[in-house]
PDB file of N, CA and C in Angstrom:
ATOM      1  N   UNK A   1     113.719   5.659 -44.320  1.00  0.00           N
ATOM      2  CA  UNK A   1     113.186   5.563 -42.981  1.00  0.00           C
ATOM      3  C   UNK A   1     113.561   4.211 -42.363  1.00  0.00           C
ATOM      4  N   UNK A   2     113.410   3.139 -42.817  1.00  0.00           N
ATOM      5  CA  UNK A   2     114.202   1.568 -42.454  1.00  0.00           C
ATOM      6  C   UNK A   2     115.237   1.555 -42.077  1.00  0.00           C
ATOM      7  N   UNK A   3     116.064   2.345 -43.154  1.00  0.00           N
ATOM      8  CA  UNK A   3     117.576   2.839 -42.791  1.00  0.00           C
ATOM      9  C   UNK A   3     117.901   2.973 -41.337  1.00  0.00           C
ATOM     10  N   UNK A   4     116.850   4.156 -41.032  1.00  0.00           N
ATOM     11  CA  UNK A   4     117.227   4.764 -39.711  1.00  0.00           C
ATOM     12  C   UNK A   4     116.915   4.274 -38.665  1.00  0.00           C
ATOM     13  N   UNK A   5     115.341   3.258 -38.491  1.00  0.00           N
ATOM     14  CA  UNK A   5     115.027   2.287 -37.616  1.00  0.00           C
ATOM     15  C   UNK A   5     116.141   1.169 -36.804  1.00  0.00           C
ATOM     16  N   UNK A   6     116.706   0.659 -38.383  1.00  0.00           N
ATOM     17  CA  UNK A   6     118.099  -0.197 -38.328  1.00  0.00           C
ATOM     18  C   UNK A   6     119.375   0.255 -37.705  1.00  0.00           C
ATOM     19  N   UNK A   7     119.208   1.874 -37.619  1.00  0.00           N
ATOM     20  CA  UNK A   7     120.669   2.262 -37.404  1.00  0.00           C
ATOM     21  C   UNK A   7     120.184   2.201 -35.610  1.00  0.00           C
ATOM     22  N   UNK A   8     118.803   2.803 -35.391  1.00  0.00           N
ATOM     23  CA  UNK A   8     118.441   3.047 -33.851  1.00  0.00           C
ATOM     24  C   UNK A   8     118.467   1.642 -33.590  1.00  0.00           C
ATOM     25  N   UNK A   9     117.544   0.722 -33.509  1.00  0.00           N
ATOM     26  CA  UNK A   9     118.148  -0.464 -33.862  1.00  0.00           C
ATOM     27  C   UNK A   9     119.112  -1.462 -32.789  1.00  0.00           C
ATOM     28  N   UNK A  10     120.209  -0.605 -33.943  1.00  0.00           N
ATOM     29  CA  UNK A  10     121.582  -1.291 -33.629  1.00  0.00           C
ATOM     30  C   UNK A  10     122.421  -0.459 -32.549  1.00  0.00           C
ATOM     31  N   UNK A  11     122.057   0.624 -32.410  1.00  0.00           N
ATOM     32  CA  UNK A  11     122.123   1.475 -31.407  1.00  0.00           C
ATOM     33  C   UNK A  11     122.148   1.100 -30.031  1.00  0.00           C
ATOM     34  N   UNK A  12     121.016   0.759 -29.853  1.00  0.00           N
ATOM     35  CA  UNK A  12     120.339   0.056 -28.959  1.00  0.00           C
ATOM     36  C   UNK A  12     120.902  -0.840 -27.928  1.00  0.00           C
ATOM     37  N   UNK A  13     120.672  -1.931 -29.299  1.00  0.00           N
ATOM     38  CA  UNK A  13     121.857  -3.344 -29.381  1.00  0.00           C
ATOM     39  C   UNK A  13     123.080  -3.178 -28.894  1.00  0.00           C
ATOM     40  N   UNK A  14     124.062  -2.073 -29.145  1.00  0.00           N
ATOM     41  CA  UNK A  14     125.306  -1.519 -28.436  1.00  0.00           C
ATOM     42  C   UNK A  14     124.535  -1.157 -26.920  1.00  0.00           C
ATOM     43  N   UNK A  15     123.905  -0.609 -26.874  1.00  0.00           N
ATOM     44  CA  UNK A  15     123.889  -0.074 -25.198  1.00  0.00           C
ATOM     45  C   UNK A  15     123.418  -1.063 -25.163  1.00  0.00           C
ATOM     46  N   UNK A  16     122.696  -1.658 -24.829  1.00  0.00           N
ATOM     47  CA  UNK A  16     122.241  -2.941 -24.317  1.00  0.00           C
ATOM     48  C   UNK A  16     123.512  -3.663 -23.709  1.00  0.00           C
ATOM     49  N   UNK A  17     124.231  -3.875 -24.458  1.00  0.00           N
ATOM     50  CA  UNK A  17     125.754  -4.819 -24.581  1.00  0.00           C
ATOM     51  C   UNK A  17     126.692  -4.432 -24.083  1.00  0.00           C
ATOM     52  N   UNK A  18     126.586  -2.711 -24.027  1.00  0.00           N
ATOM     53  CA  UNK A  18     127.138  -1.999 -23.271  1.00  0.00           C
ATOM     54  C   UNK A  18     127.140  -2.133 -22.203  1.00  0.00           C
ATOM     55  N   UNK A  19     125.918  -2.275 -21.608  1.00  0.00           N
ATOM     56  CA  UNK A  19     125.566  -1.879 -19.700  1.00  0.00           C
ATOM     57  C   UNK A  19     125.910  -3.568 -19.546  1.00  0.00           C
ATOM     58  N   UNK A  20     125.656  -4.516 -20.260  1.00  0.00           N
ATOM     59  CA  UNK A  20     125.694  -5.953 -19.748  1.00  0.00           C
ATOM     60  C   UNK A  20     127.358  -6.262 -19.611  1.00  0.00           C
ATOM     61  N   UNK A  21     128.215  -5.620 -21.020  1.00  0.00           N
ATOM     62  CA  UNK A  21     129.738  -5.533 -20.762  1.00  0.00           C
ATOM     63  C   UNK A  21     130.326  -4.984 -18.994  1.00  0.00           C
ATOM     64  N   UNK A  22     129.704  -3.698 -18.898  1.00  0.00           N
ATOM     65  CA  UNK A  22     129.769  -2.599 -17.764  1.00  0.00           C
ATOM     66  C   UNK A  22     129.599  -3.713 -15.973  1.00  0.00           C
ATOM     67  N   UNK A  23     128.731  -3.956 -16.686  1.00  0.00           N
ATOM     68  CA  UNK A  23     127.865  -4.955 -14.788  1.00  0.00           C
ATOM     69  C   UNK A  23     128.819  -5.967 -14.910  1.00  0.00           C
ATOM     70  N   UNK A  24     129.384  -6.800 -15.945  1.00  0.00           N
ATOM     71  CA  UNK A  24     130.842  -7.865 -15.659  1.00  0.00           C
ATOM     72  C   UNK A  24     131.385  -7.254 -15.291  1.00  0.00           C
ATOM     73  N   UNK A  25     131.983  -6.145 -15.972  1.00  0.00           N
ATOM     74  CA  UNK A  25     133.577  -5.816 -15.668  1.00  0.00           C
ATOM     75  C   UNK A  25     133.303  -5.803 -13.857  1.00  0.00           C
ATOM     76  N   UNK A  26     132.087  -4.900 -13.526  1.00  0.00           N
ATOM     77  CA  UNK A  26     131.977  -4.117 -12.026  1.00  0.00           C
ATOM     78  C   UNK A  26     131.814  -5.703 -11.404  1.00  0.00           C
ATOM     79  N   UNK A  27     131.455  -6.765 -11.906  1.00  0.00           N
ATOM     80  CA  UNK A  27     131.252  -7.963 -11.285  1.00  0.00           C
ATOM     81  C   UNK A  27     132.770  -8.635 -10.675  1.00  0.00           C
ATOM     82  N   UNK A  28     133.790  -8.352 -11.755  1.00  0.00           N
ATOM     83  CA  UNK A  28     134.890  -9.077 -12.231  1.00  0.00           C
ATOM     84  C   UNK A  28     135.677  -8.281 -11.163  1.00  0.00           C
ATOM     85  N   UNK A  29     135.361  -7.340 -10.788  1.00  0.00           N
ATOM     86  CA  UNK A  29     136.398  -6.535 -10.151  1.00  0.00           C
ATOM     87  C   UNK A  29     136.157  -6.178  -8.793  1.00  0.00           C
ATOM     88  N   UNK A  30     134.913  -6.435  -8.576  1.00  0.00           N
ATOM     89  CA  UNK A  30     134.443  -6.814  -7.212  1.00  0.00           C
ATOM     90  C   UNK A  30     135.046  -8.371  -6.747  1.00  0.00           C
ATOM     91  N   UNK A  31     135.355  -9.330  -7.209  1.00  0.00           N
ATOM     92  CA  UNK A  31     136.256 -10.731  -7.462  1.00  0.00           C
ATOM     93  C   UNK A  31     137.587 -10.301  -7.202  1.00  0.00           C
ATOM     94  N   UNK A  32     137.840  -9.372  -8.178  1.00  0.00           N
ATOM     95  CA  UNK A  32     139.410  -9.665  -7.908  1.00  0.00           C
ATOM     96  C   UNK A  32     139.720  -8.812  -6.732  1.00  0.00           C
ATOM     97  N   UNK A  33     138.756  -7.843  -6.155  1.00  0.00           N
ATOM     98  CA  UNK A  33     139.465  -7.471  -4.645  1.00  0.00           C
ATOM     99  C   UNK A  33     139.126  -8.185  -3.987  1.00  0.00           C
ATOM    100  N   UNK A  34     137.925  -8.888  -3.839  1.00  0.00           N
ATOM    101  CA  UNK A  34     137.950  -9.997  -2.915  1.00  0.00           C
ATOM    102  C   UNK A  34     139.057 -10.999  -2.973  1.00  0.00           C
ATOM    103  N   UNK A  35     139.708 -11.247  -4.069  1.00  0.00           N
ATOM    104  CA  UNK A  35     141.143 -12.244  -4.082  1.00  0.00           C
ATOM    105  C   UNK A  35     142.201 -11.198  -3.511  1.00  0.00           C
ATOM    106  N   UNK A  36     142.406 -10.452  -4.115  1.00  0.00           N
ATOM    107  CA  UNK A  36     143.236  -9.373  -3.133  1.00  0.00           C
ATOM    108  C   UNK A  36     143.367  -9.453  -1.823  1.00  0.00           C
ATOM    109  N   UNK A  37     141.860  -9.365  -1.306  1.00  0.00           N
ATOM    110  CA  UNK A  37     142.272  -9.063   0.204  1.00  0.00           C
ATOM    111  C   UNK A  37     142.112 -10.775   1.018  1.00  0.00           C
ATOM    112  N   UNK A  38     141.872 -11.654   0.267  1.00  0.00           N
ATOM    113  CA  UNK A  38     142.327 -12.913   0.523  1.00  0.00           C
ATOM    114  C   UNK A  38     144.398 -12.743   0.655  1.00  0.00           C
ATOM    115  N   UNK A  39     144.544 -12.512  -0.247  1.00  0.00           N
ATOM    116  CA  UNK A  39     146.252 -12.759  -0.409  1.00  0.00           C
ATOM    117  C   UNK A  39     146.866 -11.721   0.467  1.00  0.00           C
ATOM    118  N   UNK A  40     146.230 -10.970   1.243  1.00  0.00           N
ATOM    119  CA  UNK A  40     146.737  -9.934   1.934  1.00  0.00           C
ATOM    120  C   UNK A  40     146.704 -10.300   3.294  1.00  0.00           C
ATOM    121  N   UNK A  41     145.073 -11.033   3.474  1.00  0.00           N
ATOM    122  CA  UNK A  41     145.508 -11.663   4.720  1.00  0.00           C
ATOM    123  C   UNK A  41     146.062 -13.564   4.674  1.00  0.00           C
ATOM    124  N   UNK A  42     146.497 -13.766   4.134  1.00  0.00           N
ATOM    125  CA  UNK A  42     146.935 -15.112   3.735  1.00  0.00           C
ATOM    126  C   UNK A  42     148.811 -15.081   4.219  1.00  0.00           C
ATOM    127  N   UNK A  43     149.073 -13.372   3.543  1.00  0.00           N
ATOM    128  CA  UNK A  43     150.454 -12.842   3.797  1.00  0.00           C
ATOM    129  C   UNK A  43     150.628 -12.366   4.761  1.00  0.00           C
ATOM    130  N   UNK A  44     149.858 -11.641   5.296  1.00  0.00           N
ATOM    131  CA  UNK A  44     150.102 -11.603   6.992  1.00  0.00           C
ATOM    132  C   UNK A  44     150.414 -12.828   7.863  1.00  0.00           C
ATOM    133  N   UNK A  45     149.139 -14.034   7.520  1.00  0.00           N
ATOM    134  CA  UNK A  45     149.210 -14.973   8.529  1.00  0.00           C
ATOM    135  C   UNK A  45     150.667 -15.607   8.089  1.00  0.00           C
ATOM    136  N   UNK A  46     151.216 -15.689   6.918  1.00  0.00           N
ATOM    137  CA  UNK A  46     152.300 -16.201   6.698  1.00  0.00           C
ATOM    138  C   UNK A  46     153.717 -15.966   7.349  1.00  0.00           C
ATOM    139  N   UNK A  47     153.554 -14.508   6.920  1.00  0.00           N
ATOM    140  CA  UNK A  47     154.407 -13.492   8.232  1.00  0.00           C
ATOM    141  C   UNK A  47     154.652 -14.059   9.483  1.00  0.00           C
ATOM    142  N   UNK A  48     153.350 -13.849   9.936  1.00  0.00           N
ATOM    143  CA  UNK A  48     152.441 -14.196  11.303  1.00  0.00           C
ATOM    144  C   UNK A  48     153.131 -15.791  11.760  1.00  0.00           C
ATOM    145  N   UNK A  49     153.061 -16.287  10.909  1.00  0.00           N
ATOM    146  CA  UNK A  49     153.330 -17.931  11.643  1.00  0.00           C
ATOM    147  C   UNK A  49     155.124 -18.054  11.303  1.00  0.00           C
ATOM    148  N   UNK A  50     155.512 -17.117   9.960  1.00  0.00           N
ATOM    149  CA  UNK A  50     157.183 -17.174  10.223  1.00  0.00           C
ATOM    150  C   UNK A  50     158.089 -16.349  11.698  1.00  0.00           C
ATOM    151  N   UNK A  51     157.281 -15.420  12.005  1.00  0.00           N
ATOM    152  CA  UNK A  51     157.498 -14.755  13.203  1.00  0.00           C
ATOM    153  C   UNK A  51     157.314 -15.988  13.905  1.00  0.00           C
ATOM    154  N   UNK A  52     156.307 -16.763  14.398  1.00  0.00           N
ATOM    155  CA  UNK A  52     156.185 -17.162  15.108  1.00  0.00           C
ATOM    156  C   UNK A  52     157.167 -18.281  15.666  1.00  0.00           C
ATOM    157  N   UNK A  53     157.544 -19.098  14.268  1.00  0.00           N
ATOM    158  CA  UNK A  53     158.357 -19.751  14.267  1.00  0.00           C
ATOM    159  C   UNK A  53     159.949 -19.578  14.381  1.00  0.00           C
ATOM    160  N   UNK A  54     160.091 -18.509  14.171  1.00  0.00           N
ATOM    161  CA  UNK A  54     161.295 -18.444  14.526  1.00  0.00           C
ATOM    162  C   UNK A  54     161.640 -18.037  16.285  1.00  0.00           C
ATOM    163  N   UNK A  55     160.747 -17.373  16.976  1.00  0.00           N
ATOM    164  CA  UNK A  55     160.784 -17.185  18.344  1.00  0.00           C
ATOM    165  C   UNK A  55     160.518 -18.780  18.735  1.00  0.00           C
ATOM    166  N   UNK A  56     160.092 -19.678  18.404  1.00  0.00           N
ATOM    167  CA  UNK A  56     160.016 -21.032  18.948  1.00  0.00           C
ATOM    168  C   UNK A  56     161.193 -21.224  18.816  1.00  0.00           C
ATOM    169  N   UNK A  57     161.485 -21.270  17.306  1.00  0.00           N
ATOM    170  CA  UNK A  57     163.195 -21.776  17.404  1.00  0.00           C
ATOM    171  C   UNK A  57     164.136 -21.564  17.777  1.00  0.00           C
ATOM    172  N   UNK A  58     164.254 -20.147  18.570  1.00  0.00           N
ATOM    173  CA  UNK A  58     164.637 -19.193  19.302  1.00  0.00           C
ATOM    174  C   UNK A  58     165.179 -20.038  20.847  1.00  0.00           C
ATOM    175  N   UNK A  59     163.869 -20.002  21.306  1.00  0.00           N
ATOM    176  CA  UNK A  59     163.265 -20.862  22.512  1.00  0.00           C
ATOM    177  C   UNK A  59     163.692 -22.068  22.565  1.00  0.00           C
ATOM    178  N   UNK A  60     163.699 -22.845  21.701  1.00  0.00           N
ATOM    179  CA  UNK A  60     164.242 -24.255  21.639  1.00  0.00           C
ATOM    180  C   UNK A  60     165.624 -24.432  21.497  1.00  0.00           C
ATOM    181  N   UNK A  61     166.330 -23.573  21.076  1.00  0.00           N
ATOM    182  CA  UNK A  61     168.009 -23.444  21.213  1.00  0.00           C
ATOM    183  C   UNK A  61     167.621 -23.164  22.634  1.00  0.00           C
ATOM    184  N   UNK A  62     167.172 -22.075  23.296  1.00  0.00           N
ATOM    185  CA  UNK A  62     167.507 -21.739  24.398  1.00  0.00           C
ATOM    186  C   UNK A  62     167.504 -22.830  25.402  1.00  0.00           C
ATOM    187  N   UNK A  63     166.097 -23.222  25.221  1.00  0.00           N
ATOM    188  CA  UNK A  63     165.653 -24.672  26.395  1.00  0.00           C
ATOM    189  C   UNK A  63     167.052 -25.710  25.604  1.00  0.00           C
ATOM    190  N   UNK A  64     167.528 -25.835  24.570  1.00  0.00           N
ATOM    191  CA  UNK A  64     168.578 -26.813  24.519  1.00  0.00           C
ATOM    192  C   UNK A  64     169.577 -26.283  25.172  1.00  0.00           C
ATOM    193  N   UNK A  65     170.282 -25.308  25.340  1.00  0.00           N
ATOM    194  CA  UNK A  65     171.350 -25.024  26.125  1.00  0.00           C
ATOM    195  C   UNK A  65     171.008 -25.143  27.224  1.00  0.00           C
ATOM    196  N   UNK A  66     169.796 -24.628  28.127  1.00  0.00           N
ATOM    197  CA  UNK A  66     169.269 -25.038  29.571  1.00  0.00           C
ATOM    198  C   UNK A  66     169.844 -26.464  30.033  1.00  0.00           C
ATOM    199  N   UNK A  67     169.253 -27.420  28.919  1.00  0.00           N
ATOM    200  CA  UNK A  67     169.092 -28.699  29.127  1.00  0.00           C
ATOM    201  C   UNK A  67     170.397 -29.120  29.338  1.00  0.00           C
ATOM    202  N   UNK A  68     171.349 -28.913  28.627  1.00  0.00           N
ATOM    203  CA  UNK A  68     172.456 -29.551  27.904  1.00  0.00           C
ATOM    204  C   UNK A  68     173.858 -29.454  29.960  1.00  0.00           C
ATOM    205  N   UNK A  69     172.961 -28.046  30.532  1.00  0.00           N
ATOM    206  CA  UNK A  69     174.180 -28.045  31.702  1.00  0.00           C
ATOM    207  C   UNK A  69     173.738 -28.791  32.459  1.00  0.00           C
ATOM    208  N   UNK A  70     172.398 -29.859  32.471  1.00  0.00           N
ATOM    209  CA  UNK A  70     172.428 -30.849  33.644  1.00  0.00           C
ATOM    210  C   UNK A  70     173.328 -32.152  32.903  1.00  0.00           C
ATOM    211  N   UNK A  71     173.651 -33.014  33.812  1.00  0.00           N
ATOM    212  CA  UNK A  71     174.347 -34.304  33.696  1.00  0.00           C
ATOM    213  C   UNK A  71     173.539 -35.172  34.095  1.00  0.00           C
ATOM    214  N   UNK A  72     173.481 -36.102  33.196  1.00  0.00           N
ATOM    215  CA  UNK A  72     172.935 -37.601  33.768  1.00  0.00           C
ATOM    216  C   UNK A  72     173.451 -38.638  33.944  1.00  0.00           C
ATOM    217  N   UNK A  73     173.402 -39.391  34.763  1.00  0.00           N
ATOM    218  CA  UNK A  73     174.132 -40.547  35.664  1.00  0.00           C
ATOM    219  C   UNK A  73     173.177 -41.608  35.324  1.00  0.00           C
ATOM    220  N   UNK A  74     173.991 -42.529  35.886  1.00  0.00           N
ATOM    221  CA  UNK A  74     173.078 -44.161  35.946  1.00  0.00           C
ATOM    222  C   UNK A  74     172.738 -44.205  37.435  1.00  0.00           C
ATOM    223  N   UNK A  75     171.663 -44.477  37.352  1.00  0.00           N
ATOM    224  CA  UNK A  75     171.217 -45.041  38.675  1.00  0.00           C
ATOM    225  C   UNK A  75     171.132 -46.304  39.131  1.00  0.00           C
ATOM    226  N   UNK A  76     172.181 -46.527  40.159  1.00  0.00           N
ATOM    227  CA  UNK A  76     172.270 -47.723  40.719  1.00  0.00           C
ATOM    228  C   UNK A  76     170.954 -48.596  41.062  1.00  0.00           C
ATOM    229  N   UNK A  77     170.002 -47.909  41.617  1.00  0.00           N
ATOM    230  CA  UNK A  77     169.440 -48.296  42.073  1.00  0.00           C
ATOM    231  C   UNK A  77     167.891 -49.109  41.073  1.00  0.00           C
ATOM    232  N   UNK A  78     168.220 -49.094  39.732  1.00  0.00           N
ATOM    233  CA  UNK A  78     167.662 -49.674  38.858  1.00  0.00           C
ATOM    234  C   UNK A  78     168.662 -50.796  38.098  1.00  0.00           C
ATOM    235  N   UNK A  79     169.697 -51.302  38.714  1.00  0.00           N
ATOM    236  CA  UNK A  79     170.699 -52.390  37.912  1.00  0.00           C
ATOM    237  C   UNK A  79     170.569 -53.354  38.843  1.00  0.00           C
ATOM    238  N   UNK A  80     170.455 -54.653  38.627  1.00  0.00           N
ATOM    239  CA  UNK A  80     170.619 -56.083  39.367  1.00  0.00           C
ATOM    240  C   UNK A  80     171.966 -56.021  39.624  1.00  0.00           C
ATOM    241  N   UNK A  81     171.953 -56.522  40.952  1.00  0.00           N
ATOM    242  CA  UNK A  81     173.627 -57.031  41.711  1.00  0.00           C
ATOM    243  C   UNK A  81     174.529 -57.640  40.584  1.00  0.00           C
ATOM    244  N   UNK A  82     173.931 -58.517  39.525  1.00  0.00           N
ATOM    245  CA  UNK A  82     174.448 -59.225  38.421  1.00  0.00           C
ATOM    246  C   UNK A  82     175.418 -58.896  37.430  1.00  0.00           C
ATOM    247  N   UNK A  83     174.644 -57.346  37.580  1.00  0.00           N
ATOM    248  CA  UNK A  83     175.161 -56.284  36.506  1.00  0.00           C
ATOM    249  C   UNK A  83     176.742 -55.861  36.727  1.00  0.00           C
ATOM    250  N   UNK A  84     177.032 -55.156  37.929  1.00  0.00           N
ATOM    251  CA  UNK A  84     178.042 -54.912  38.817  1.00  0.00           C
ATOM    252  C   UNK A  84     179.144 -56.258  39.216  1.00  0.00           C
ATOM    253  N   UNK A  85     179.240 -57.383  38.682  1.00  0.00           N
ATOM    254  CA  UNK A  85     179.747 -58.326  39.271  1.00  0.00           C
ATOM    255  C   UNK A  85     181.148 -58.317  39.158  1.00  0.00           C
ATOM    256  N   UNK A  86     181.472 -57.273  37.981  1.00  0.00           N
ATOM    257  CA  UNK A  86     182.633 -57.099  37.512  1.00  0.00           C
ATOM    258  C   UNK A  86     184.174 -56.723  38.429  1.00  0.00           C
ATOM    259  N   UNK A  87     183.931 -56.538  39.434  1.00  0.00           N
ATOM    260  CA  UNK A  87     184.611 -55.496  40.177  1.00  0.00           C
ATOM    261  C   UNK A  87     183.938 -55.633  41.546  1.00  0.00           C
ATOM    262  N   UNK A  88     185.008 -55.479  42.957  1.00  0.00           N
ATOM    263  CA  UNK A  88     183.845 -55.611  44.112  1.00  0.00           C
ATOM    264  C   UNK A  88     183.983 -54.230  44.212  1.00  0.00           C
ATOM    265  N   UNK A  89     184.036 -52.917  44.110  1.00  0.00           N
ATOM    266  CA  UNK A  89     183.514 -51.790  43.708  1.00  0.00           C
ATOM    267  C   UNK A  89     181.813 -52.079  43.683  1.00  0.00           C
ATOM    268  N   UNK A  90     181.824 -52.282  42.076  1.00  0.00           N
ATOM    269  CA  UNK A  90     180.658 -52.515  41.803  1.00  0.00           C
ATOM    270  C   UNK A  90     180.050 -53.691  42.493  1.00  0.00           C
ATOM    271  N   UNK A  91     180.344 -54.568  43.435  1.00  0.00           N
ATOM    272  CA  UNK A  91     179.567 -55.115  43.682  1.00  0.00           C
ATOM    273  C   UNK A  91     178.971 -54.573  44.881  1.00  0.00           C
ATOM    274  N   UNK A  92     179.747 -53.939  45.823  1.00  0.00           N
ATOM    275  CA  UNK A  92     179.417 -53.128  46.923  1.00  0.00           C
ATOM    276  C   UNK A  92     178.043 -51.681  46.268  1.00  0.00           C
ATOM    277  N   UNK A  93     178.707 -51.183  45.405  1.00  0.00           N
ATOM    278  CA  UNK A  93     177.717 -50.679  44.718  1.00  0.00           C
ATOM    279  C   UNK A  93     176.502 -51.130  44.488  1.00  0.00           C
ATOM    280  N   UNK A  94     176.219 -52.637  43.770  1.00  0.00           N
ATOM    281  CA  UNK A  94     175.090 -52.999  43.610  1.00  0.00           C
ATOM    282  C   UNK A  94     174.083 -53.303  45.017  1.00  0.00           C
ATOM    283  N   UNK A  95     174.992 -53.576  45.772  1.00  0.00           N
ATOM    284  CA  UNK A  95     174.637 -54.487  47.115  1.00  0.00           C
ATOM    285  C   UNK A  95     173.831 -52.806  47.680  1.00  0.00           C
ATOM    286  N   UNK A  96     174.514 -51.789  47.860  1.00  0.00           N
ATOM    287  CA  UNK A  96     173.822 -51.024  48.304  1.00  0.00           C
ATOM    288  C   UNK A  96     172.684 -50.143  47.290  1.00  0.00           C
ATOM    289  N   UNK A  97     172.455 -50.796  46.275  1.00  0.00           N
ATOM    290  CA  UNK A  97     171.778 -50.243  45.581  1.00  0.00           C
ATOM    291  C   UNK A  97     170.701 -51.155  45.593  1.00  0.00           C
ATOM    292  N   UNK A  98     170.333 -52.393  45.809  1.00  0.00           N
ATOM    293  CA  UNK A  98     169.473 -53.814  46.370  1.00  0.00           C
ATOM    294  C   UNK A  98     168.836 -53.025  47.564  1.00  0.00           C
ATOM    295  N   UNK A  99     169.789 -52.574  48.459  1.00  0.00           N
ATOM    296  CA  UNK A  99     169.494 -52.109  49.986  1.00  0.00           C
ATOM    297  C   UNK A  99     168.460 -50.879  49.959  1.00  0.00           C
ATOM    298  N   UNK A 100     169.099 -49.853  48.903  1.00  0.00           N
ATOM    299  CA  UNK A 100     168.072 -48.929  48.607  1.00  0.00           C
ATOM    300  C   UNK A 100     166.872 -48.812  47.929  1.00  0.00           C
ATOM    301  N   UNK A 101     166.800 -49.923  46.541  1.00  0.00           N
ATOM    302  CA  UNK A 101     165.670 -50.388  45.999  1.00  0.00           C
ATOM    303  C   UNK A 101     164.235 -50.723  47.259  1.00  0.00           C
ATOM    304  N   UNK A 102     164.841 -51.723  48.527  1.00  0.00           N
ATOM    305  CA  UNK A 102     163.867 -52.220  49.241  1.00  0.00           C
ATOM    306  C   UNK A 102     162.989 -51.295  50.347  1.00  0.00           C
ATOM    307  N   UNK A 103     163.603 -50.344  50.488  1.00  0.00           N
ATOM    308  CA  UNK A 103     163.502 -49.342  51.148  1.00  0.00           C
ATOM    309  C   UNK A 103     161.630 -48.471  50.949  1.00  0.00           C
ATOM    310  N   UNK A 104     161.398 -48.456  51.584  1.00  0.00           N
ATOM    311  CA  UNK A 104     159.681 -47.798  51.555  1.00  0.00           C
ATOM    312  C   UNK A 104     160.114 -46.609  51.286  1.00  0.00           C
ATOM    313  N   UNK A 105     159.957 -46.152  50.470  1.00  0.00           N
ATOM    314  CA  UNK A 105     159.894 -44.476  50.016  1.00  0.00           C
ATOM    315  C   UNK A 105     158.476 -43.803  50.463  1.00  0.00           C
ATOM    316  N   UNK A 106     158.362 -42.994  50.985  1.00  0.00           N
ATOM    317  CA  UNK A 106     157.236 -42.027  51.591  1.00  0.00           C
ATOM    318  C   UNK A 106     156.554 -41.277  50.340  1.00  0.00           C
ATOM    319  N   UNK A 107     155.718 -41.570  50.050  1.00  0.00           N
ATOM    320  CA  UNK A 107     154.936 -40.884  48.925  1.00  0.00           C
ATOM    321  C   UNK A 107     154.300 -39.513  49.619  1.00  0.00           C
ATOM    322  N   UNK A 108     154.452 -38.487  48.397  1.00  0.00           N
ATOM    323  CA  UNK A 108     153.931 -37.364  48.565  1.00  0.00           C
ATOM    324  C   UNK A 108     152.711 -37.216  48.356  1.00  0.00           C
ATOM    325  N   UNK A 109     151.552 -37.022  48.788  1.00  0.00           N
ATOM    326  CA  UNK A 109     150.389 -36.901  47.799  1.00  0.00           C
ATOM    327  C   UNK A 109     150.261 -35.375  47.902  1.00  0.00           C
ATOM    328  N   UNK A 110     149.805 -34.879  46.864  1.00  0.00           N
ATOM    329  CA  UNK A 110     150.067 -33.697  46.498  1.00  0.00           C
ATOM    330  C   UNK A 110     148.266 -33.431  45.498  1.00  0.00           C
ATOM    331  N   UNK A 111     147.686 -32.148  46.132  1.00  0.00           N
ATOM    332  CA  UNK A 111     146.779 -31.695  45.694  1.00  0.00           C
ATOM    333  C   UNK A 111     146.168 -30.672  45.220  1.00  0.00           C
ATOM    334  N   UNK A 112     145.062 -30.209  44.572  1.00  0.00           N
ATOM    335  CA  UNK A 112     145.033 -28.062  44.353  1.00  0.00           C
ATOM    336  C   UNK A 112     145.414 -27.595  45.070  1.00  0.00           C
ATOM    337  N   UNK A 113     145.501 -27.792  46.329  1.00  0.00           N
ATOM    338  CA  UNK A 113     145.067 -26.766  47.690  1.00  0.00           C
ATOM    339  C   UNK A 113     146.828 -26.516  47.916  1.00  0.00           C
ATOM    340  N   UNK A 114     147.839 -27.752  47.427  1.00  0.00           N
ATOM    341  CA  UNK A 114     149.305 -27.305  47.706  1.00  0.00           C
ATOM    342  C   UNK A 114     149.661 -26.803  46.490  1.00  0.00           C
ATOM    343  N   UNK A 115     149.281 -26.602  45.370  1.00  0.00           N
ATOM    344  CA  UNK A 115     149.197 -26.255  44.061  1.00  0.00           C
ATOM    345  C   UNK A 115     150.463 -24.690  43.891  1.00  0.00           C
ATOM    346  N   UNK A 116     150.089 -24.020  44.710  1.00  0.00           N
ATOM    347  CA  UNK A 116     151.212 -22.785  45.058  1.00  0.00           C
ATOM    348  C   UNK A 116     152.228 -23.167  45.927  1.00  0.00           C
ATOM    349  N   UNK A 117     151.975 -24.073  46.984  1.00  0.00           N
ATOM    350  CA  UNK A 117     153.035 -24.235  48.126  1.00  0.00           C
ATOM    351  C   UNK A 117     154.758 -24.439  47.573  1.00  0.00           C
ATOM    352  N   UNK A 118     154.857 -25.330  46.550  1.00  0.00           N
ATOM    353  CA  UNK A 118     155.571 -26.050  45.824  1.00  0.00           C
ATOM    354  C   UNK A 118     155.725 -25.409  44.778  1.00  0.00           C
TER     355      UNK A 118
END
């Protein structure tokens, strides 16, 4: 009769260990889809921001070729007569570039209300 106490027992002892094995695993695996659907949206946004980046870079060649057909000049009108002394070219140059420096330029003031006009 001890025998059999011992065997129920140990019986027991297995289910017991059983259901406590059972509730990890269901614990463990409730975890790993939550990491799952971490890495799923982690890979989207990755996607998400390589798409993105490449239409910028896209865009930025483009705005560089935009850029690249204007020309830029020197403006006389920021060099001292001093500069130009080389040559009376340039000095006529500078001289009228003195002439234009002094000149009152008409300021725009500009506000919401012209915000579309322009």
């Amino acid at each position: 009769v001890s025998g059999v106490e011992k065997a129920a027992n140990l019986v027991g002892n297995i289910a017991t260990a059983s259901n406590q094995q059972a509730t990890g695993i269901a614990q463990i695996n409730k975890g790993i889809e939550q990491v799952s659907q971490v890495v799923q949206t982690n890979s989207a946004t990755a996607q998400e921001s390589a798409s993105a980046s490449e239409e910028l870079s896209s865009q930025a060649e483009m705005l560089k070729d935009l850029v690249s057909n204007f020309t830029l000049k020197k403006n006389p009108m920021y060099y001292k007569e001093s500069d130009f002394a080389e040559t009376n070219t340039n000095t006529n140059i500078a001289k009228s570039a003195v002439k234009k420096s002094t000149k009152i330029k008409k300021k725009i003031e500009l506000d919401d209300s012209n915000f579309g006009k322009y």
